[in-house]
PDB file of N, CA and C in Angstrom:
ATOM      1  N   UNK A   1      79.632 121.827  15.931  1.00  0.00           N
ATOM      2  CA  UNK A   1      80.653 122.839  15.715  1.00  0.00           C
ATOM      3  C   UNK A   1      80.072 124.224  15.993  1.00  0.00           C
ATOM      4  N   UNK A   2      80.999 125.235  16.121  1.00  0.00           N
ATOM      5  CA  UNK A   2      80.667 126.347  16.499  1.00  0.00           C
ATOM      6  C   UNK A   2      80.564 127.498  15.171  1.00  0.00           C
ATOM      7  N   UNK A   3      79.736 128.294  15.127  1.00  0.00           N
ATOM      8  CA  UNK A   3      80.093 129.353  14.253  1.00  0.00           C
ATOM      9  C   UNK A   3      80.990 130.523  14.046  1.00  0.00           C
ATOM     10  N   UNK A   4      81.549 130.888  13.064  1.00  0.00           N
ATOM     11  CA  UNK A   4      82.848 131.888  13.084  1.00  0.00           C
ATOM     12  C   UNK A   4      82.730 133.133  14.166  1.00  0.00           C
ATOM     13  N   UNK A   5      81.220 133.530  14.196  1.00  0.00           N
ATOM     14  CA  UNK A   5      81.357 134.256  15.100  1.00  0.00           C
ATOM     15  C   UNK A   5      81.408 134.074  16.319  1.00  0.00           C
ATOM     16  N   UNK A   6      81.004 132.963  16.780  1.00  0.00           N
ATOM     17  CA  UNK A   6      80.776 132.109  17.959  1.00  0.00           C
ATOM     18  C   UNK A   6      82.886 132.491  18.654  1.00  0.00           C
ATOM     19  N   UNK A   7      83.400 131.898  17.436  1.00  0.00           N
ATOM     20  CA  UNK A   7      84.995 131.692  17.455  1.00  0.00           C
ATOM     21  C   UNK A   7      85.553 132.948  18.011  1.00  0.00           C
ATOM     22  N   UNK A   8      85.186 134.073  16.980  1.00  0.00           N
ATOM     23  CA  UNK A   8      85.653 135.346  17.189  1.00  0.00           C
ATOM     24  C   UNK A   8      85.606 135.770  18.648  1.00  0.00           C
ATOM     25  N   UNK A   9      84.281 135.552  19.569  1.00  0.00           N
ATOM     26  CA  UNK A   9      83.875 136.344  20.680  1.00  0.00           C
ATOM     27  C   UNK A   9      85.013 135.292  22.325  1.00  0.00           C
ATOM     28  N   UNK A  10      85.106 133.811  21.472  1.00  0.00           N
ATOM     29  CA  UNK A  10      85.868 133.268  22.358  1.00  0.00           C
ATOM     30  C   UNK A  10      87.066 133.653  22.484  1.00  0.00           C
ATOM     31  N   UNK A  11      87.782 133.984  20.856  1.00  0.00           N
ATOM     32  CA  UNK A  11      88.881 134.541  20.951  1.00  0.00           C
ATOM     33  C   UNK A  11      89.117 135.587  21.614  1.00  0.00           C
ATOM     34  N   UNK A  12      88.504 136.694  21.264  1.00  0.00           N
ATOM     35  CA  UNK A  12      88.505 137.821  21.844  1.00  0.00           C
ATOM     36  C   UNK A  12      88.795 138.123  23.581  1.00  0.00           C
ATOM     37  N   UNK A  13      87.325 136.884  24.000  1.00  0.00           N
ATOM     38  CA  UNK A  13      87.389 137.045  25.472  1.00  0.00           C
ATOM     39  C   UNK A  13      89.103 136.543  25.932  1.00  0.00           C
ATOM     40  N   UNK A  14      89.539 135.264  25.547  1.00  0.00           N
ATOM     41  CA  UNK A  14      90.691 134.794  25.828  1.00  0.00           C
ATOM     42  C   UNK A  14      92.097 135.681  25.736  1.00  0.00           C
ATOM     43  N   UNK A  15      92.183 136.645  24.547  1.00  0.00           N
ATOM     44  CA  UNK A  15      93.460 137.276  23.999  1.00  0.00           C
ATOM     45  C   UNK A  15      93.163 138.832  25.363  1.00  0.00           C
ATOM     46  N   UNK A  16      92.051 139.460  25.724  1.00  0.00           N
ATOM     47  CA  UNK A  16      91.653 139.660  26.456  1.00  0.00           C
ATOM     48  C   UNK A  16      92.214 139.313  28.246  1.00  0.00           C
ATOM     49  N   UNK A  17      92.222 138.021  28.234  1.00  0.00           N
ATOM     50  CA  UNK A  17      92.019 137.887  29.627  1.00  0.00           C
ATOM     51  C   UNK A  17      94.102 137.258  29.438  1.00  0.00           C
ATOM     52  N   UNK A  18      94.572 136.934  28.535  1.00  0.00           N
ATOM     53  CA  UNK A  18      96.215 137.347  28.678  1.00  0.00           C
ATOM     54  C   UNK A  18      96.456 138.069  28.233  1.00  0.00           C
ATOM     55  N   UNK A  19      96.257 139.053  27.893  1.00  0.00           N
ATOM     56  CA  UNK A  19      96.700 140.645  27.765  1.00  0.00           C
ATOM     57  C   UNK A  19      96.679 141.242  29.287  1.00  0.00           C
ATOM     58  N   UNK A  20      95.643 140.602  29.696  1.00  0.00           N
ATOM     59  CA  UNK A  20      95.206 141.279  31.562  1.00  0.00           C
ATOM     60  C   UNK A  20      96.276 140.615  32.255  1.00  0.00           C
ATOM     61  N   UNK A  21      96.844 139.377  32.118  1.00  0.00           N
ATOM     62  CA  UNK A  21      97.563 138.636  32.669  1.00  0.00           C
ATOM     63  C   UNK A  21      99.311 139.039  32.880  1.00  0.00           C
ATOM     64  N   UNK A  22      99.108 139.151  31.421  1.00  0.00           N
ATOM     65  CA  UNK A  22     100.506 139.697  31.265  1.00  0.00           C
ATOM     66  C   UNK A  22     100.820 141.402  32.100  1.00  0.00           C
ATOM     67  N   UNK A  23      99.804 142.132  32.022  1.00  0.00           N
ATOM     68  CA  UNK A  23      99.921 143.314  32.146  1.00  0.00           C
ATOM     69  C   UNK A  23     100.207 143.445  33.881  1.00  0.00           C
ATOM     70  N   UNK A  24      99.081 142.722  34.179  1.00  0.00           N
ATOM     71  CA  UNK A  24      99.517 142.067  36.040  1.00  0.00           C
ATOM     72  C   UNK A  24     101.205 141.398  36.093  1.00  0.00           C
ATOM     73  N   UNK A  25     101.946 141.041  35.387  1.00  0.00           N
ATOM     74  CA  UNK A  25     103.342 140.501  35.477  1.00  0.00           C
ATOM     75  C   UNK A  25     103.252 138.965  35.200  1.00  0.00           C
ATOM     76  N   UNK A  26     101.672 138.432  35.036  1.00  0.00           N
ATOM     77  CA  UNK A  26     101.882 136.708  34.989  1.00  0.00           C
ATOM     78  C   UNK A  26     102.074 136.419  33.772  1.00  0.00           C
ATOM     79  N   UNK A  27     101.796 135.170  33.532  1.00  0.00           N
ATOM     80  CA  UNK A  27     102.725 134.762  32.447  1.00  0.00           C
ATOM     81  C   UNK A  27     101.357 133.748  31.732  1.00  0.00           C
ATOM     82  N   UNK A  28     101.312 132.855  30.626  1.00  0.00           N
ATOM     83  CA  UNK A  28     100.402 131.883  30.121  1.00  0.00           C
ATOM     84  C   UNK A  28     101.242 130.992  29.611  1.00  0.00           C
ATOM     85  N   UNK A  29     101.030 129.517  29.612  1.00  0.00           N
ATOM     86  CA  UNK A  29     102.247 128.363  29.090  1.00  0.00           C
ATOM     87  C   UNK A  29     101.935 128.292  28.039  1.00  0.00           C
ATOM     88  N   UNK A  30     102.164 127.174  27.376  1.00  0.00           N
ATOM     89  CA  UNK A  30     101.848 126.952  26.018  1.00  0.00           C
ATOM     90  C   UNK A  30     101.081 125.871  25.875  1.00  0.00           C
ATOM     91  N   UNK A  31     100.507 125.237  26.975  1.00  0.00           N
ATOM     92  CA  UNK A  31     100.020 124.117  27.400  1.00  0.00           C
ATOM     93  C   UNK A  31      98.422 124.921  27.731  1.00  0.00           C
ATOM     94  N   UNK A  32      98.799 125.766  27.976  1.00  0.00           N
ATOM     95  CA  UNK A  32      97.187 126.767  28.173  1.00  0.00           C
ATOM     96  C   UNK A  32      96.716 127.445  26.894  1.00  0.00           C
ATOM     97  N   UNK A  33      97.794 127.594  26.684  1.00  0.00           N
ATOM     98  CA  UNK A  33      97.732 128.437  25.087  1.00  0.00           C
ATOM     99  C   UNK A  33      96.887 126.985  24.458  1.00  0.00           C
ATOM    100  N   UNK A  34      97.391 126.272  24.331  1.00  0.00           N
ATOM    101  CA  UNK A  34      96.937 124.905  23.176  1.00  0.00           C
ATOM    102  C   UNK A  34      95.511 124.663  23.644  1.00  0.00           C
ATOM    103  N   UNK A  35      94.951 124.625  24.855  1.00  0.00           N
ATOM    104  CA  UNK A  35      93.653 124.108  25.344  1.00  0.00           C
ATOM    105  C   UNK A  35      93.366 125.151  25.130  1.00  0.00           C
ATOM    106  N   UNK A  36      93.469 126.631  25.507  1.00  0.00           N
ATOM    107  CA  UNK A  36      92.589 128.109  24.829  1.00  0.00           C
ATOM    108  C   UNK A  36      91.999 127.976  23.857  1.00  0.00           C
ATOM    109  N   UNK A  37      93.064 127.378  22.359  1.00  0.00           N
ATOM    110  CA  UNK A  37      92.989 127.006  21.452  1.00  0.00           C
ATOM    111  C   UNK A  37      91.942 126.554  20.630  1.00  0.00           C
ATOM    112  N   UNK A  38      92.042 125.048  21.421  1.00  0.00           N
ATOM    113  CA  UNK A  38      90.717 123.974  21.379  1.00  0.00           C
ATOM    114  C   UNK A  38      89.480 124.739  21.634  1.00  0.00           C
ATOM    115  N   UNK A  39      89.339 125.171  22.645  1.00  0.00           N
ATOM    116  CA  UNK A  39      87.679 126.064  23.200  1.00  0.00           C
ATOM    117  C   UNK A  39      87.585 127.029  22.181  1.00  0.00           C
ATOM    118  N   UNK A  40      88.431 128.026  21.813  1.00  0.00           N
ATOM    119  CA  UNK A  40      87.741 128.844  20.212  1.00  0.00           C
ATOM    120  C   UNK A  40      87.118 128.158  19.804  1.00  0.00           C
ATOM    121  N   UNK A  41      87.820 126.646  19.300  1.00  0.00           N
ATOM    122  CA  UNK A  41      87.459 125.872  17.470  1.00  0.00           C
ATOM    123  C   UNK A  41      86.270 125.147  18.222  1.00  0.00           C
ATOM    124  N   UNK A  42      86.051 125.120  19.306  1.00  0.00           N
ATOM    125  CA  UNK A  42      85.126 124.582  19.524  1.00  0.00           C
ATOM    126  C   UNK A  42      85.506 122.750  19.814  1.00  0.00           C
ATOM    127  N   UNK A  43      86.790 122.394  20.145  1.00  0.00           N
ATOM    128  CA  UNK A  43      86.969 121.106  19.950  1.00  0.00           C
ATOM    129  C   UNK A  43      86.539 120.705  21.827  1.00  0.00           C
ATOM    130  N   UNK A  44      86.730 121.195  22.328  1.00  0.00           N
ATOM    131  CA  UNK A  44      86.165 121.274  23.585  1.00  0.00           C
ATOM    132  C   UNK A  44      85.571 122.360  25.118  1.00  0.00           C
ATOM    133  N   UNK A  45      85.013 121.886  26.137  1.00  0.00           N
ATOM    134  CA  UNK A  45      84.126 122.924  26.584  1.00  0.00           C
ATOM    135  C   UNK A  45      84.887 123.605  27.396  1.00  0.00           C
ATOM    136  N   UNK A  46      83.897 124.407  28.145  1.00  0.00           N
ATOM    137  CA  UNK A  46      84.886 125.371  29.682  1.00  0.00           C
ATOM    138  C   UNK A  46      85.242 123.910  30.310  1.00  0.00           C
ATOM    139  N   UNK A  47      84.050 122.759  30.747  1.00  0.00           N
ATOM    140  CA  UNK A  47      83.807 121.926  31.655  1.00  0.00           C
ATOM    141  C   UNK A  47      85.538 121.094  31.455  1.00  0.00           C
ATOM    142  N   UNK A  48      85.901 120.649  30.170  1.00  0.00           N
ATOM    143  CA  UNK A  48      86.486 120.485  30.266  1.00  0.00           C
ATOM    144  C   UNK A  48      88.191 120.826  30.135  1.00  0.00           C
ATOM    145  N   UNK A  49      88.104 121.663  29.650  1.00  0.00           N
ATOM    146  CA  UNK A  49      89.688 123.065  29.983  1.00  0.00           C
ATOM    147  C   UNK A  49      89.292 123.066  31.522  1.00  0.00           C
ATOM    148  N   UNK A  50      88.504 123.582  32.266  1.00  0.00           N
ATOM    149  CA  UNK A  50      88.372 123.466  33.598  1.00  0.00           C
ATOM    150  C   UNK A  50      89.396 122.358  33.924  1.00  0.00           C
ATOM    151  N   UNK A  51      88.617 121.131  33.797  1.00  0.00           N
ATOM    152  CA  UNK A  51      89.492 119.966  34.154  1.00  0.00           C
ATOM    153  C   UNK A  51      90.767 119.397  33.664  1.00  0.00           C
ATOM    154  N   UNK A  52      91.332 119.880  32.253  1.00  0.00           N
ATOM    155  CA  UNK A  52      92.324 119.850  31.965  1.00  0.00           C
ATOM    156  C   UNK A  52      93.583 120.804  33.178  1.00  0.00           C
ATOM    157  N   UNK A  53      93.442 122.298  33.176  1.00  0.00           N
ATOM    158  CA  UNK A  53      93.846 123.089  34.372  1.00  0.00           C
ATOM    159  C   UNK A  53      94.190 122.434  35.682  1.00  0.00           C
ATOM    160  N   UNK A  54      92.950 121.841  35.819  1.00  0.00           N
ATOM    161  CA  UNK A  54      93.305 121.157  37.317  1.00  0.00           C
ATOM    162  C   UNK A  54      93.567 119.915  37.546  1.00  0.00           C
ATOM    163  N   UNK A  55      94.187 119.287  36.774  1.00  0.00           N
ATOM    164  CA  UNK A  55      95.018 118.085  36.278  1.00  0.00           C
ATOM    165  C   UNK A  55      96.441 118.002  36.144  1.00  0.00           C
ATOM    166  N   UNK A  56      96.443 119.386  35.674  1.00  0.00           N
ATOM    167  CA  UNK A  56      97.947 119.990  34.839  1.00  0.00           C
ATOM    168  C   UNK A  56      98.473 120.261  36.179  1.00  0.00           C
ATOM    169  N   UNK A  57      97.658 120.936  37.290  1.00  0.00           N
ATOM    170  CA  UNK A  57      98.379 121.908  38.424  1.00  0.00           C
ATOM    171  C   UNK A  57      98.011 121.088  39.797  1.00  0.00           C
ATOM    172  N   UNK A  58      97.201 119.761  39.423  1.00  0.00           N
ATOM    173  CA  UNK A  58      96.904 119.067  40.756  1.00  0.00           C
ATOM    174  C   UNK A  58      96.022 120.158  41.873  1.00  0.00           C
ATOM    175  N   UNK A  59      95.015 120.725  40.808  1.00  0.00           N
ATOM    176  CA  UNK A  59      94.190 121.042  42.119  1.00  0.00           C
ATOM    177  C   UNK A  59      92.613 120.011  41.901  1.00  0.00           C
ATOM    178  N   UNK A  60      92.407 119.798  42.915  1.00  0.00           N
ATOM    179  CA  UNK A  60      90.779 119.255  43.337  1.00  0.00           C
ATOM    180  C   UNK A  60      89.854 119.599  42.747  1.00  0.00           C
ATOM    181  N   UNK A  61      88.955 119.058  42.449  1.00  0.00           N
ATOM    182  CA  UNK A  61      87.716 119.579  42.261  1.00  0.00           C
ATOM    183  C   UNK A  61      86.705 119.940  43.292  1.00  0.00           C
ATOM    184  N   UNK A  62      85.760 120.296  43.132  1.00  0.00           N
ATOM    185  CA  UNK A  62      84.734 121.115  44.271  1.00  0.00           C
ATOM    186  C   UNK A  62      83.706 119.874  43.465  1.00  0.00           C
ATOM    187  N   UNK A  63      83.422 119.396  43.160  1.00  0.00           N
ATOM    188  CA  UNK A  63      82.198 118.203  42.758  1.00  0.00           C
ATOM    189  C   UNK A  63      82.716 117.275  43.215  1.00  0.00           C
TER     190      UNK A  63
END
């Protein structure tokens, strides 16, 4: 598990990078929102939100 502060700096970066999103006109689902989620608490990694993303949207991998 991760530590609270560990949590905080993920959050941060994330609320961060859709605030940027939104401000550009895009949008975030709720399906991104929920895996964002998971990576705070630490229930899973970039490696795999990576691969969740490109599952969801049918893109390829580069490996």
């Amino acid at each position: 598990m991760i530590d609270e502060r560990e949590k905080a700096r993920r959050r941060a970066a994330f609320e961060d990078g859709i605030h940027s999103a939104y401000l550009d006109g895009g949008m975030v689902t709720d399906a991104f929102r929920a895996d964002a989620e998971e990576y705070v608490n630490g229930l899973i990694d970039l490696d795999e939100m990576h691969k969740r993303l490109r599952n969801r949207y049918g893109i390829k991998s580069n490996e």
